[in-house]
Protein backbone atom coordinates (compact mmCIF):
# COMPACT_ATOMS: atom_id res chain seq x y z
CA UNK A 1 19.53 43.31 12.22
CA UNK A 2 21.86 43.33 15.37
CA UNK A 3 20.32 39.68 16.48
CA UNK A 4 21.51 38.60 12.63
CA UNK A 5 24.65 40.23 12.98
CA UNK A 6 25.28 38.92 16.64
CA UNK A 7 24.87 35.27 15.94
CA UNK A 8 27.11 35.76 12.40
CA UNK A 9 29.75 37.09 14.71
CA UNK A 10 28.78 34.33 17.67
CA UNK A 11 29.35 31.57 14.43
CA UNK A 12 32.63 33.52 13.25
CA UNK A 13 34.27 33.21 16.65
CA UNK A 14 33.57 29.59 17.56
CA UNK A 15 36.07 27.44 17.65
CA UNK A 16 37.59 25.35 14.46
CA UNK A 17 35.26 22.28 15.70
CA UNK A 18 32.38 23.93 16.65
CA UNK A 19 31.93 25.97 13.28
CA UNK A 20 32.67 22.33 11.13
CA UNK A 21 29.95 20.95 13.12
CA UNK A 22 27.96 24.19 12.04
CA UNK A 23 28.84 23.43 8.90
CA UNK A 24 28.18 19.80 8.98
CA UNK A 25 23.77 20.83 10.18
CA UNK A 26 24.15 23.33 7.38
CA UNK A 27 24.66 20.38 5.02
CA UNK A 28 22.38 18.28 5.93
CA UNK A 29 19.73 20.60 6.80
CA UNK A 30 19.92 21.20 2.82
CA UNK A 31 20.30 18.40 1.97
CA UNK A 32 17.12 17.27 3.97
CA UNK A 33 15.18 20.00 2.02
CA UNK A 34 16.46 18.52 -1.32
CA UNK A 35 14.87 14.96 -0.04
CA UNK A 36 12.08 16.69 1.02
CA UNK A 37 11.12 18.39 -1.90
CA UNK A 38 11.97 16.05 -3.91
CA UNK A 39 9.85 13.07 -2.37
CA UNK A 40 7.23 15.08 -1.99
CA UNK A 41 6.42 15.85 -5.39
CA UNK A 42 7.17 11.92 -6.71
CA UNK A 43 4.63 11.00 -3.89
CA UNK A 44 2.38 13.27 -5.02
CA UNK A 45 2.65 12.44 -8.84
CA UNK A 46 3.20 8.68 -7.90
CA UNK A 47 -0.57 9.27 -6.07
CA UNK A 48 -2.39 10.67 -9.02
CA UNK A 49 -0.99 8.21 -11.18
CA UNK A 50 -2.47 5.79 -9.63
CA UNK A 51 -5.27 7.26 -9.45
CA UNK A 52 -5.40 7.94 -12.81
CA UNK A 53 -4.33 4.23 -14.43
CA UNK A 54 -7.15 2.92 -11.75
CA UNK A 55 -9.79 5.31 -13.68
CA UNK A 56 -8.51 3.98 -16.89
CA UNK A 57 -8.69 -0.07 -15.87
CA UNK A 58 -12.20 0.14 -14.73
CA UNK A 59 -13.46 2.00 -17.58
CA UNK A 60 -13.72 -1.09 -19.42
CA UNK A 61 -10.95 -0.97 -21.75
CA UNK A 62 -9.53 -3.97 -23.26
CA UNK A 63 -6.22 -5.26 -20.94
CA UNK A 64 -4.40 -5.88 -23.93
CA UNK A 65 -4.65 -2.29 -25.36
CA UNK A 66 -4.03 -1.03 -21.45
CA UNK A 67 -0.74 -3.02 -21.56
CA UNK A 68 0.73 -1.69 -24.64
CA UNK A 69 -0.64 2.07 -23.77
CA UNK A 70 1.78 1.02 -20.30
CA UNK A 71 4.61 -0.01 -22.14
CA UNK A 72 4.28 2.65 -24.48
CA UNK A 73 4.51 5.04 -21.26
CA UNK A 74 8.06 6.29 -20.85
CA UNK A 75 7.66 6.86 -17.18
CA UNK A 76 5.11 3.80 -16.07
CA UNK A 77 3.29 4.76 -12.66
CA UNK A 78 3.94 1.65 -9.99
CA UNK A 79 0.66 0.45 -10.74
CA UNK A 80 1.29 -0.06 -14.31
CA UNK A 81 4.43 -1.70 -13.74
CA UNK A 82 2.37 -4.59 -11.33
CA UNK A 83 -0.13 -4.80 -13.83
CA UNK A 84 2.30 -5.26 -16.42
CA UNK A 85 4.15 -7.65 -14.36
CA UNK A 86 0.78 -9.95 -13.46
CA UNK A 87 -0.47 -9.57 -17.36
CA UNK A 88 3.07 -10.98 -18.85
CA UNK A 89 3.30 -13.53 -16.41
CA UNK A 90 -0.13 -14.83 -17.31
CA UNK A 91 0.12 -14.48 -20.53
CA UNK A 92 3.65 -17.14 -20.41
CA UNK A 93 1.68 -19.13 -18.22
CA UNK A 94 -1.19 -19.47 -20.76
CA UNK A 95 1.68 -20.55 -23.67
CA UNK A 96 3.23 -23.18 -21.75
CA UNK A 97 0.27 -24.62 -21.56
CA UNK A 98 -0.64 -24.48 -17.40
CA UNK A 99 -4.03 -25.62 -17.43
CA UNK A 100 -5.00 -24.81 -13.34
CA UNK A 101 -6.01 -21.77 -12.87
CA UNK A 102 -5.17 -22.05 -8.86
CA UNK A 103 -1.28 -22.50 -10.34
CA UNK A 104 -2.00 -19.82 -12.96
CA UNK A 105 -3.16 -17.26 -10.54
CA UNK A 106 -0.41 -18.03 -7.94
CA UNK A 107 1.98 -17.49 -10.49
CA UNK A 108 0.96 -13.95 -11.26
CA UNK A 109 0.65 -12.94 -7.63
CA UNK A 110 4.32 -14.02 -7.19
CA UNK A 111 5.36 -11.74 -10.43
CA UNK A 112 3.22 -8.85 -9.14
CA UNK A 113 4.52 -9.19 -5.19
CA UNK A 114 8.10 -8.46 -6.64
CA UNK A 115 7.21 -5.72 -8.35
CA UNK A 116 5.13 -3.90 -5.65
CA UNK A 117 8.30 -4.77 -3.66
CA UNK A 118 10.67 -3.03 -6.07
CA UNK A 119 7.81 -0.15 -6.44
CA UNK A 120 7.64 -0.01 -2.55
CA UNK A 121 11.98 0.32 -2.71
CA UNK A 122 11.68 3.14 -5.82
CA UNK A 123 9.50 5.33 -3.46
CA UNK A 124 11.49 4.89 -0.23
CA UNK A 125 14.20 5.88 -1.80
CA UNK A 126 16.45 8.48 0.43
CA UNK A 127 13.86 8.25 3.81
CA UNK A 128 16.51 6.62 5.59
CA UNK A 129 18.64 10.13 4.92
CA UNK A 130 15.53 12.06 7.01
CA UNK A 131 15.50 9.28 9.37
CA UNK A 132 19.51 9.88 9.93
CA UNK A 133 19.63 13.26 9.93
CA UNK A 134 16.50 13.64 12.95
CA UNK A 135 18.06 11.24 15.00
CA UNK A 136 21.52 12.34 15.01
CA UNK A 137 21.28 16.16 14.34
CA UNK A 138 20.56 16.46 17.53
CA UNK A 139 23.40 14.70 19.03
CA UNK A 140 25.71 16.27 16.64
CA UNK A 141 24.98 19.78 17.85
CA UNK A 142 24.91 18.53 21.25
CA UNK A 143 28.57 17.38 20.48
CA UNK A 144 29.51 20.92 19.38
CA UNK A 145 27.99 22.63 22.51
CA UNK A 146 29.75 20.62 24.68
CA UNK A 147 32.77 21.25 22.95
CA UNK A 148 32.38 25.17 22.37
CA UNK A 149 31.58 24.96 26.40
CA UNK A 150 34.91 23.10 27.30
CA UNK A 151 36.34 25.46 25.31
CA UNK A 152 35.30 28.21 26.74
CA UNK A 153 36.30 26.66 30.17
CA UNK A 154 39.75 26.40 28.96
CA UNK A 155 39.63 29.83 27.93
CA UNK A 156 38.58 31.01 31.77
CA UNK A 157 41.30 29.26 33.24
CA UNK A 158 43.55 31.97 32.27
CA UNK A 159 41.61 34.94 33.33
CA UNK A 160 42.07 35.82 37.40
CA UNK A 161 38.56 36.91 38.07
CA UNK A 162 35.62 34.92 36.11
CA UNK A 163 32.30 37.01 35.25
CA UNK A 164 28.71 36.52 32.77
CA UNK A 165 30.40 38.85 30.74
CA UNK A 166 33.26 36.62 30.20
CA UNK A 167 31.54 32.88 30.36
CA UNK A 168 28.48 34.64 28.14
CA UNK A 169 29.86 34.71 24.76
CA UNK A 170 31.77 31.57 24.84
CA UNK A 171 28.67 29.10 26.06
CA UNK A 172 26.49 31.30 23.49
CA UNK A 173 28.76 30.30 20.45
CA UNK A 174 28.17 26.41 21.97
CA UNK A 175 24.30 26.68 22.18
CA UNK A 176 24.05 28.25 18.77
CA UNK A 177 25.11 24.33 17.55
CA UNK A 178 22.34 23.32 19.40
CA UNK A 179 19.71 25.17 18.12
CA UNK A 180 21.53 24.19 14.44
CA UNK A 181 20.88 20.95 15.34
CA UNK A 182 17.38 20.69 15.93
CA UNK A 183 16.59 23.25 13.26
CA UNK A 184 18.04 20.36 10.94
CA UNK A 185 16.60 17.42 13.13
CA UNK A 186 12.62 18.82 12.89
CA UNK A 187 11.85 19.28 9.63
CA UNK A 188 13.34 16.06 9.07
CA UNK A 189 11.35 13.81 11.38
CA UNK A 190 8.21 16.02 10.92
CA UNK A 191 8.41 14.99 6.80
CA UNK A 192 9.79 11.38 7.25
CA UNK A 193 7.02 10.08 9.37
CA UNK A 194 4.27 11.73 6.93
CA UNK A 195 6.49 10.80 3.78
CA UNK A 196 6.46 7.05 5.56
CA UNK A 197 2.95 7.11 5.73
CA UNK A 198 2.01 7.99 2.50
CA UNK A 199 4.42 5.15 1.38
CA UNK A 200 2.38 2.57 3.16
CA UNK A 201 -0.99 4.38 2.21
CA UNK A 202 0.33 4.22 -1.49
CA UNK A 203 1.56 0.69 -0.87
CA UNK A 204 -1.55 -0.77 0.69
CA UNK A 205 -3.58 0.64 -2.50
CA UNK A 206 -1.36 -0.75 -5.30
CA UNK A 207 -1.90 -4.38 -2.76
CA UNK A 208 -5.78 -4.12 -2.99
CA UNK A 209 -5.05 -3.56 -6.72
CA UNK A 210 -3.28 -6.66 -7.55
CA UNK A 211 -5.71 -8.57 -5.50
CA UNK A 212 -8.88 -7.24 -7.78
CA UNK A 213 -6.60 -8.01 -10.71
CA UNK A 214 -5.70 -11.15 -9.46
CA UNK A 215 -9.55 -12.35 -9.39
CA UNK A 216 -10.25 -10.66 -12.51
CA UNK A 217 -6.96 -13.07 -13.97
CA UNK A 218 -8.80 -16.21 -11.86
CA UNK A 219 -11.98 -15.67 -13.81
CA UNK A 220 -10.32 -15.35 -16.84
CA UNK A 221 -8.21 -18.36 -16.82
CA UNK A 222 -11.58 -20.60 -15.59
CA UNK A 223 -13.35 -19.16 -18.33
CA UNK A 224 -10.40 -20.34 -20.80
CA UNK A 225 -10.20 -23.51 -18.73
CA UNK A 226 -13.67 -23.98 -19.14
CA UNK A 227 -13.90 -23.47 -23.32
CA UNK A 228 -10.60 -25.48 -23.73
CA UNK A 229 -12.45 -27.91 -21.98
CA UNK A 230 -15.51 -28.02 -24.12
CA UNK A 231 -13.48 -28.07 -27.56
């Protein structure tokens, strides 16, 4: 209880700059948790989604039926939006009449590439905040110490005879924007680097993806090539 009360009072008697810098790790350490929280569970539903629509493709269902069920889906999982994306595009290939599969199949790995590209965008959404606030938290409260300590140096300039009890409180008000600092800087690398990863680990899946749908389009589009061919 005193420790609590002793840094309340340390924060109370800072100086005007040091406690808007306080204020300033206070904000972003919360909003960091917001971002946190809030990537963490789209990553997580985003994952089983995935998942999930991968369970449904290779059960044998008919792509047609899976592509209305996915636009029939008010909140389409990235995966069905690059199989929707590949499936349109081959389907307006088809009615125009583009006979090579090769150009057929390059076609729909163009459409789907943009999409896992927007997808990729959708789910990095607010990392760069993490990234910002771990590398400059730091600096930030480092700003305020240094600050709170000239201050305090100021403030011993007018006192004849200098002791710890004197120089104490004043550098402890500075270090407490330190330690604000890193508190916000931590959690904000720590989740940023494993939020990054599971970007690219949710990325590289939804690639592999498209490329099985991309042969299963190739085959397709020979075996239509193929019975055009014979009528």
């Amino acid at each position: 209880m005193n420790e609590s009360v002793s840094i309340v009072a340390l924060i109370a008697n800072a100086s005007i700059v040091v406690q808007l810098v306080m204020l300033l790790l206070v904000l972003a350490s919360l909003f960091s948790w917001i971002v946190i929280f809030q990537r963490g569970r789209l990553l997580a539903a985003s994952r089983k989604q995935m998942l999930d629509f991968e369970d449904r493709f290779w059960s044998g269902v008919d792509l047609n039926e899976l592509y209305r069920e996915c636009q029939q889906n008010e909140h389409p999982s990235a995966a069905e939006n690059v199989f929707m994306a590949g499936l349109k595009e081959f389907g307006k290939m088809r009615q125009q009449g583009i006979q090579d599969p090769d150009a057929v199949i390059q076609g729909c790995q163009r459409a789907m590439r943009v999409a896992i590209t927007r997808e990729a965008e959708m789910l990095e959404t607010h990392l760069p905040f993490l990234a910002t606030v771990g590398s400059t938290s730091p600096y930030i409260g480092l700003f305020g110490t240094v600050w709170g300590i000239l201050h305090s140096f100021q403030g011993l300039a007018m006192v004849k005879q200098a002791t710890i009890a004197t120089v104490a409180p004043g550098i402890s008000e500075a270090l407490v924007a330190t330690a604000m600092g890193l508190l916000a800087a931590i959690p904000a690398v720590i989740f940023y680097n494993r939020f990054v990863a599971r970007v690219e680990n949710l990325t590289t899946s939804i690639y592999t993806f498209a490329d099985e749908f991309s042969s299963l389009l190739y085959r397709q589009a020979l075996r239509v090539n193929k019975s055009d061919r014979g009528a």
